[in-house]
Protein backbone atom coordinates (compact mmCIF):
# COMPACT_ATOMS: atom_id res chain seq x y z
CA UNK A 1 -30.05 19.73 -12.07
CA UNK A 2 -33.27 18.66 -11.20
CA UNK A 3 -33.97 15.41 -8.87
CA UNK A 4 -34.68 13.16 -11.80
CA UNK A 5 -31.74 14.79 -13.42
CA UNK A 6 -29.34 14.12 -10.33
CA UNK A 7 -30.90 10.34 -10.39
CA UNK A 8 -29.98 9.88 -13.74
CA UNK A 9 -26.40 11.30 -12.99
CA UNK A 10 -26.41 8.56 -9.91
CA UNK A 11 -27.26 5.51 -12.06
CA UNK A 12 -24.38 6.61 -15.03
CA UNK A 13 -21.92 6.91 -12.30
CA UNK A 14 -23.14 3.58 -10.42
CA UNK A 15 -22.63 2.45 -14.57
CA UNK A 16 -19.27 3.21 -14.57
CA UNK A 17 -17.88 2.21 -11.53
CA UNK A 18 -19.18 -1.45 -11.88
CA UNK A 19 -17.94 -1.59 -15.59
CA UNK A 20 -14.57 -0.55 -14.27
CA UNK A 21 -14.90 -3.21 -11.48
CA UNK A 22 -15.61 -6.11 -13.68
CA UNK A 23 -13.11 -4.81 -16.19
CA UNK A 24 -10.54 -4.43 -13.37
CA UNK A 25 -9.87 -1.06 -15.28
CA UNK A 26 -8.60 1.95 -13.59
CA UNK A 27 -10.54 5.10 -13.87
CA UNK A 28 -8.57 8.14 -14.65
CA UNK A 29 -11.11 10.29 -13.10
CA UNK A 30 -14.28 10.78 -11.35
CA UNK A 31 -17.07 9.57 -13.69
CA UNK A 32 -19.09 11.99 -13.43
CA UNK A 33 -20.63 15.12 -10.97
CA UNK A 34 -19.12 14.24 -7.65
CA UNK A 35 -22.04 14.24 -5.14
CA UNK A 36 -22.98 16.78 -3.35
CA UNK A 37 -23.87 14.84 -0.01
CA UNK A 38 -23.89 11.55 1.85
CA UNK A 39 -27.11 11.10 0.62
CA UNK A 40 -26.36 11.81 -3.03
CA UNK A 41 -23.28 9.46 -2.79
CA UNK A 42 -25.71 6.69 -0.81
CA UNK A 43 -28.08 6.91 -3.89
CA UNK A 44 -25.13 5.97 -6.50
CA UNK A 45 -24.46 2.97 -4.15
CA UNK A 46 -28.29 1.91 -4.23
CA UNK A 47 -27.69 2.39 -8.12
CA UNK A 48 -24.68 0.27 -8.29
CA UNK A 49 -26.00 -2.40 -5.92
CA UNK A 50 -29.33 -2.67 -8.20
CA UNK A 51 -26.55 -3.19 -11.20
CA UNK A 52 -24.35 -4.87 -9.62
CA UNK A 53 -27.02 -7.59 -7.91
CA UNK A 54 -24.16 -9.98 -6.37
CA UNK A 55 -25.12 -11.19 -2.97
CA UNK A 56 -23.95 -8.94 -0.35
CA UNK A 57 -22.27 -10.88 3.02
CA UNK A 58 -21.57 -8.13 5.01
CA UNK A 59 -20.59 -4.09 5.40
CA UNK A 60 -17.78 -2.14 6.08
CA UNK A 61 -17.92 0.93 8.26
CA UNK A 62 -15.70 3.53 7.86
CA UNK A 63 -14.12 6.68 10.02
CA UNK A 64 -14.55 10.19 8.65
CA UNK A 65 -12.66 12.45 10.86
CA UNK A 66 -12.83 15.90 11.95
CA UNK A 67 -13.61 18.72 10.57
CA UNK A 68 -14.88 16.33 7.45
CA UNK A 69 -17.02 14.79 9.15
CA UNK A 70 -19.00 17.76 11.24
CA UNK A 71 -19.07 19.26 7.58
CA UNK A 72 -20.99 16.29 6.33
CA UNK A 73 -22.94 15.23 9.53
CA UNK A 74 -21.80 11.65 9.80
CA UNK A 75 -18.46 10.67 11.43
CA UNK A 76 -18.52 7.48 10.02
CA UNK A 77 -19.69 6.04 6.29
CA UNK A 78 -20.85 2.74 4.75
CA UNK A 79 -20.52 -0.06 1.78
CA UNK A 80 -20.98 -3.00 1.04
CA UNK A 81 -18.90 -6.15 1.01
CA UNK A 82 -19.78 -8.51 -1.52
CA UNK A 83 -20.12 -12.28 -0.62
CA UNK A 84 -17.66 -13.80 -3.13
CA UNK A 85 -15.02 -11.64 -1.35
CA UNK A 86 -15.39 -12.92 1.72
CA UNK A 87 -12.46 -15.13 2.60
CA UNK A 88 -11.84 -17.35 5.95
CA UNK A 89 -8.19 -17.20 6.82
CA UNK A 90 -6.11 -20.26 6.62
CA UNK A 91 -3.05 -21.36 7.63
CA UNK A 92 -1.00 -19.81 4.93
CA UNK A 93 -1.93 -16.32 3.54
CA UNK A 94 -4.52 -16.07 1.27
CA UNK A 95 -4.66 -14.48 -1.80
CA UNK A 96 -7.06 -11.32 -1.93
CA UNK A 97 -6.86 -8.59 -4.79
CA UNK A 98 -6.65 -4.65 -5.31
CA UNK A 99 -7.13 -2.82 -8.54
CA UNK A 100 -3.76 -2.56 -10.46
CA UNK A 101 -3.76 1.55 -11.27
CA UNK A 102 -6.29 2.17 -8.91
CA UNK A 103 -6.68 2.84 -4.89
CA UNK A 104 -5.43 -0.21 -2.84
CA UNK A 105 -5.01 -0.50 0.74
CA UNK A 106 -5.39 -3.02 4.10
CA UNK A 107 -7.08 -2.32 7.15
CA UNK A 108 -6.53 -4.04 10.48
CA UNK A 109 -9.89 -4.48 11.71
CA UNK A 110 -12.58 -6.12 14.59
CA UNK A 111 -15.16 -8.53 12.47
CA UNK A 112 -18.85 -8.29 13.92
CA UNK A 113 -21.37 -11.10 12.99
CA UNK A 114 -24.95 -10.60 12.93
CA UNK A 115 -27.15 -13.18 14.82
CA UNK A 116 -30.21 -11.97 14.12
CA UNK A 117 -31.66 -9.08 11.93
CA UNK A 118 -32.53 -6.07 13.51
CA UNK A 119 -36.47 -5.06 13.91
CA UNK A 120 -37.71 -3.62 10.24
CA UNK A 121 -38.35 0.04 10.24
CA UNK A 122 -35.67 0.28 13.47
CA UNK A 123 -33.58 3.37 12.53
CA UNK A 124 -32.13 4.21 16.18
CA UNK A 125 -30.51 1.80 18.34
CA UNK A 126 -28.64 2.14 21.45
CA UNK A 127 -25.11 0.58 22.48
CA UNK A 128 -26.86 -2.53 23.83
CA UNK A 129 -29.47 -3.03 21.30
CA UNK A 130 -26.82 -2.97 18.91
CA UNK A 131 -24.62 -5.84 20.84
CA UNK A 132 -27.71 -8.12 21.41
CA UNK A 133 -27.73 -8.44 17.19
CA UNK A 134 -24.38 -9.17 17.24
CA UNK A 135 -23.04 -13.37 18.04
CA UNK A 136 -19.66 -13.14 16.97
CA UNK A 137 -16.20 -10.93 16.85
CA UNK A 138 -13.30 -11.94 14.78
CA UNK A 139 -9.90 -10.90 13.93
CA UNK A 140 -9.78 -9.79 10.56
CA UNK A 141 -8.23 -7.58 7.68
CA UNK A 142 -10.32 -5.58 5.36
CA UNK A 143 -9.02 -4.78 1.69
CA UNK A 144 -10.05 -1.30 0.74
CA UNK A 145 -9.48 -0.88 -3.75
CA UNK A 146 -11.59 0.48 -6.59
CA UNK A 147 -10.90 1.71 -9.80
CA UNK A 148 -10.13 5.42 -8.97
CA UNK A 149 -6.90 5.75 -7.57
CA UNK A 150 -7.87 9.14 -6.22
CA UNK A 151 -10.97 8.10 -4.36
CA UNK A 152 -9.81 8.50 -0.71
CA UNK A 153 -8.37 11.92 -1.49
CA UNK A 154 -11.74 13.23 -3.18
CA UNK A 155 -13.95 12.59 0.25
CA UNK A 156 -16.44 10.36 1.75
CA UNK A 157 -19.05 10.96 -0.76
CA UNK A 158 -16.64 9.79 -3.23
CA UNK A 159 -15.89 6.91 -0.96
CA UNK A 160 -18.87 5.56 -0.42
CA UNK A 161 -20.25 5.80 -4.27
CA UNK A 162 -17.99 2.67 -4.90
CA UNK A 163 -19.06 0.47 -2.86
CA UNK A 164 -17.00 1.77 0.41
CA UNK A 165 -14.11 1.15 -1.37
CA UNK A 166 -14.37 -1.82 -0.29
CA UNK A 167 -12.79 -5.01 -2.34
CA UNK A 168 -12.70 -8.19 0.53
CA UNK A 169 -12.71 -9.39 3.93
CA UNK A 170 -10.30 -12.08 5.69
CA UNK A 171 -11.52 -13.38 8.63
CA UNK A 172 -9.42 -14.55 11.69
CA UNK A 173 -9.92 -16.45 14.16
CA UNK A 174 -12.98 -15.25 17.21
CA UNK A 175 -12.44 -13.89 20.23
CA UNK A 176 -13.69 -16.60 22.95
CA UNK A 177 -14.82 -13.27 25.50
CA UNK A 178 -15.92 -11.22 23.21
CA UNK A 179 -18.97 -9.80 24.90
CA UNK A 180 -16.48 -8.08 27.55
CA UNK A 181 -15.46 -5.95 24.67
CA UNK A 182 -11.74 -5.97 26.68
CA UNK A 183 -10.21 -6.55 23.39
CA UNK A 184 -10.94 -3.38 22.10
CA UNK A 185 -8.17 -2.61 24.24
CA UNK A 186 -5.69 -4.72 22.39
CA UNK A 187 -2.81 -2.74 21.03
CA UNK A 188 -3.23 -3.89 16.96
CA UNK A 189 -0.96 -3.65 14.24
CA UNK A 190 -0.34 -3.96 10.94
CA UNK A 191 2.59 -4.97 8.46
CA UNK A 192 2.96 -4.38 5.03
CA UNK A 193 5.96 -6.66 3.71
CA UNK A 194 7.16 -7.53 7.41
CA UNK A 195 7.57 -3.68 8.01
CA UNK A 196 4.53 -1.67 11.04
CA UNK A 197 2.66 0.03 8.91
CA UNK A 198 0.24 1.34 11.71
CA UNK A 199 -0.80 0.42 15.30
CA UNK A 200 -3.50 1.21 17.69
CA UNK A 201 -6.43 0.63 19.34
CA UNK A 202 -10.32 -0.06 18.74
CA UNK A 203 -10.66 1.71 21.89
CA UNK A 204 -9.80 5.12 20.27
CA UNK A 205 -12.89 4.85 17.93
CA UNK A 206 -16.05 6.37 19.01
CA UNK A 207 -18.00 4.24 21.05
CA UNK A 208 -15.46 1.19 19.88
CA UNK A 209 -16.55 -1.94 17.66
CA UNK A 210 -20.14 -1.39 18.93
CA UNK A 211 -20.81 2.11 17.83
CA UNK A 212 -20.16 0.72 14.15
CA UNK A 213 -22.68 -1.57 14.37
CA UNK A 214 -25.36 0.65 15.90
CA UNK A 215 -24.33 3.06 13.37
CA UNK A 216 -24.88 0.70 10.66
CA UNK A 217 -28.13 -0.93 12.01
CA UNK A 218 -29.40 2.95 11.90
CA UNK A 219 -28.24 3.58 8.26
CA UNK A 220 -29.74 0.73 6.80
CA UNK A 221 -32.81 1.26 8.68
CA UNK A 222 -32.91 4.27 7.43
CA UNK A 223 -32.06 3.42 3.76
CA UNK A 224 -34.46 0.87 3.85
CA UNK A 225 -31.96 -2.25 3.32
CA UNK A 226 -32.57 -5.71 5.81
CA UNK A 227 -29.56 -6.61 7.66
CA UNK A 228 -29.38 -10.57 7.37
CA UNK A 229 -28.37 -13.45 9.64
CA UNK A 230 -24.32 -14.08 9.17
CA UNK A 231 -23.81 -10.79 7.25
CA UNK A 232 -19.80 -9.38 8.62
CA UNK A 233 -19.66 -5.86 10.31
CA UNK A 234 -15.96 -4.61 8.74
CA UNK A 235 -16.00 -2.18 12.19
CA UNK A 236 -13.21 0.29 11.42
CA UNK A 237 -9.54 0.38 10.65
CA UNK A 238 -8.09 0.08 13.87
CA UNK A 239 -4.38 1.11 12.56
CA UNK A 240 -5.30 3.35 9.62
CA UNK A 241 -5.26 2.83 5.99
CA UNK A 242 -2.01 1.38 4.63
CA UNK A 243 -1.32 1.20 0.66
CA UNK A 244 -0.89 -2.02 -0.90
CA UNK A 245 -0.15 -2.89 -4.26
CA UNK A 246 0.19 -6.59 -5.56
CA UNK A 247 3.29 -8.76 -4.46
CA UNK A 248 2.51 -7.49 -1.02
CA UNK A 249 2.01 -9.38 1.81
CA UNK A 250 -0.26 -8.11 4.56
CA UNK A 251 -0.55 -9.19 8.66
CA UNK A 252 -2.40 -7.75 11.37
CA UNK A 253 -1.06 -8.62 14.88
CA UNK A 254 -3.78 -8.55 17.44
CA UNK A 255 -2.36 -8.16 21.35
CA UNK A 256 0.50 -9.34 20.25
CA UNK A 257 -0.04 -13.18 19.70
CA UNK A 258 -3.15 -13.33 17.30
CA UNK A 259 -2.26 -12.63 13.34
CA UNK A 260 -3.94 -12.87 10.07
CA UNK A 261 -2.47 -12.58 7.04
CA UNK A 262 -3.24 -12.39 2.76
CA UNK A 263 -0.99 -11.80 -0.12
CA UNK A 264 -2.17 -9.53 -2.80
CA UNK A 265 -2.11 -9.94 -6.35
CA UNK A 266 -3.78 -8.01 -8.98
CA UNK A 267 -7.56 -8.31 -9.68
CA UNK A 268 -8.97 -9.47 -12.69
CA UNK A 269 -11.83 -8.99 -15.24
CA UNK A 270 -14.46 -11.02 -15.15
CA UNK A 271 -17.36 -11.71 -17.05
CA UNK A 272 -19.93 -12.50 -14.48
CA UNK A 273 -18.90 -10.29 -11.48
CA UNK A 274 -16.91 -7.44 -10.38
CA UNK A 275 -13.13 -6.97 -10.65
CA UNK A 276 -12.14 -9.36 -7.50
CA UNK A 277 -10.96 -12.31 -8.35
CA UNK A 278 -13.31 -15.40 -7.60
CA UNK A 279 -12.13 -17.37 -4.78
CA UNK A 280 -15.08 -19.83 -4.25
CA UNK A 281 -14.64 -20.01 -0.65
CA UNK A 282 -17.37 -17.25 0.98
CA UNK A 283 -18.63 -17.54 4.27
CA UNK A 284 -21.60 -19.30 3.25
């Protein structure tokens, strides 16, 4: 295929995934060529954003391990995380959704919020650079679902030409010190129905919390997207990815004392938006 042949391929594929979305309908498989990069897959998610066109409140930033991810040149990838999935934690759980018949899982993870946009046209940053954008960390779980149930098993171009596989965000409560970054030291883990799904550190991630962002600040530099004021950082799945389906109910223990939870129920279709159910209580 030629480039304006691969484009066209992108935007049908950015088509179907976003159909499936709003439909909450499982995709049986792949809709299309699977790309043949990070870039290809990064041009579907441009496609599907432009389509899409729901306000965007943050990113999540995902691992892609060895020997992936010296085959692909990135060890870490990149979606979106749409505004009206954005949910503050609460004193009981709240409800958050995965695609019945598709992919679902939770993530334990370290919240960044930006204070201030990084410099347009930026596309390198260093460790520091990267914390003086940042004004907030939170406790949080991310909710990884699309439509293809197969989509973590096909590779991180796959991944990240829906969206990340991203499908929410619950955010905890902050961290009060956060600028000593000693909680990336906090042993974290995560229960599915009352039973450890996963534990582990932030510390064990390259370059912790931070190197998410500064990775992030880079790829959108590069791509050409602004970063905004309040958008999250989703930093990394500190305990791994754990399946959910809905009836499940979801807690991440941070050093032992600090929890959030969500239940999960099914998504549904919706007319004006993608498959996640509308909560009506974004970050704002």
């Amino acid at each position: 295929m030629n480039d304006r042949d691969h484009d066209d391929e992108a935007q049908r594929i950015a088509d179907a995934f976003v159909a499936a979305r709003r439909e909450a309908r499982p995709l049986s498989s792949y809709p299309g060529a699977l790309p043949r990069s990070l870039d290809e897959a990064y041009r579907v998610q441009d496609h599907a954003l432009a389509v899409d066109a729901g306000a965007v409140g943050g990113w999540k930033v995902g691992r892609i391990m060895l020997p992936t991810s010296e085959t692909v040149g990135s060890d870490r990838l990149a979606g979106p995380i749409f505004a009206d999935s954005i949910i503050h934690a609460g004193k009981k759980p709240v409800p958050m959704t995965v695609f019945e018949g598709g992919f679902g899982a939770a993530e334990a993870e370290f919240l960044l919020r930006v204070g201030a946009p990084p410099p347009a046209g930026q596309t390198e940053f260093s460790l520091d650079e990267a914390a003086a954008l940042i004004d907030a960390v939170h406790l949080g779980i991310e909710i990884a679902s699309s439509p293809l149930a197969t989509i973590n098993d096909l590779g991180p171009a796959v991944t990240i030409s829906d969206f990340g596989n991203n499908n929410g965000l619950v955010i905890g409560e902050p961290i009060p010190d956060w600028r000593s970054f000693a909680f990336a030291d906090w042993p974290v883990s995560l229960l599915v129905d009352g039973i450890e799904a996963g534990s582990g550190r932030a510390s064990a991630m390259p370059d912790g919390p931070l190197g998410a962002a500064r990775f992030l600040f880079a790829l959108l530099g590069r791509r050409g997207i602004a970063v905004e004021r309040g958008q999250w950082i989703s930093s990394g799945a500190v305990t791994g990815v754990h399946p959910i389906a809905p009836g499940a109910f979801v807690e991440a223990v941070f050093d032992g004392t600090h929890r959030v939870s969500c239940a999960i129920e099914a998504a549904t279709a919706k007319e004006d938006g993608r498959g996640a159910v509308k909560h009506g209580r974004n970050t704002g």
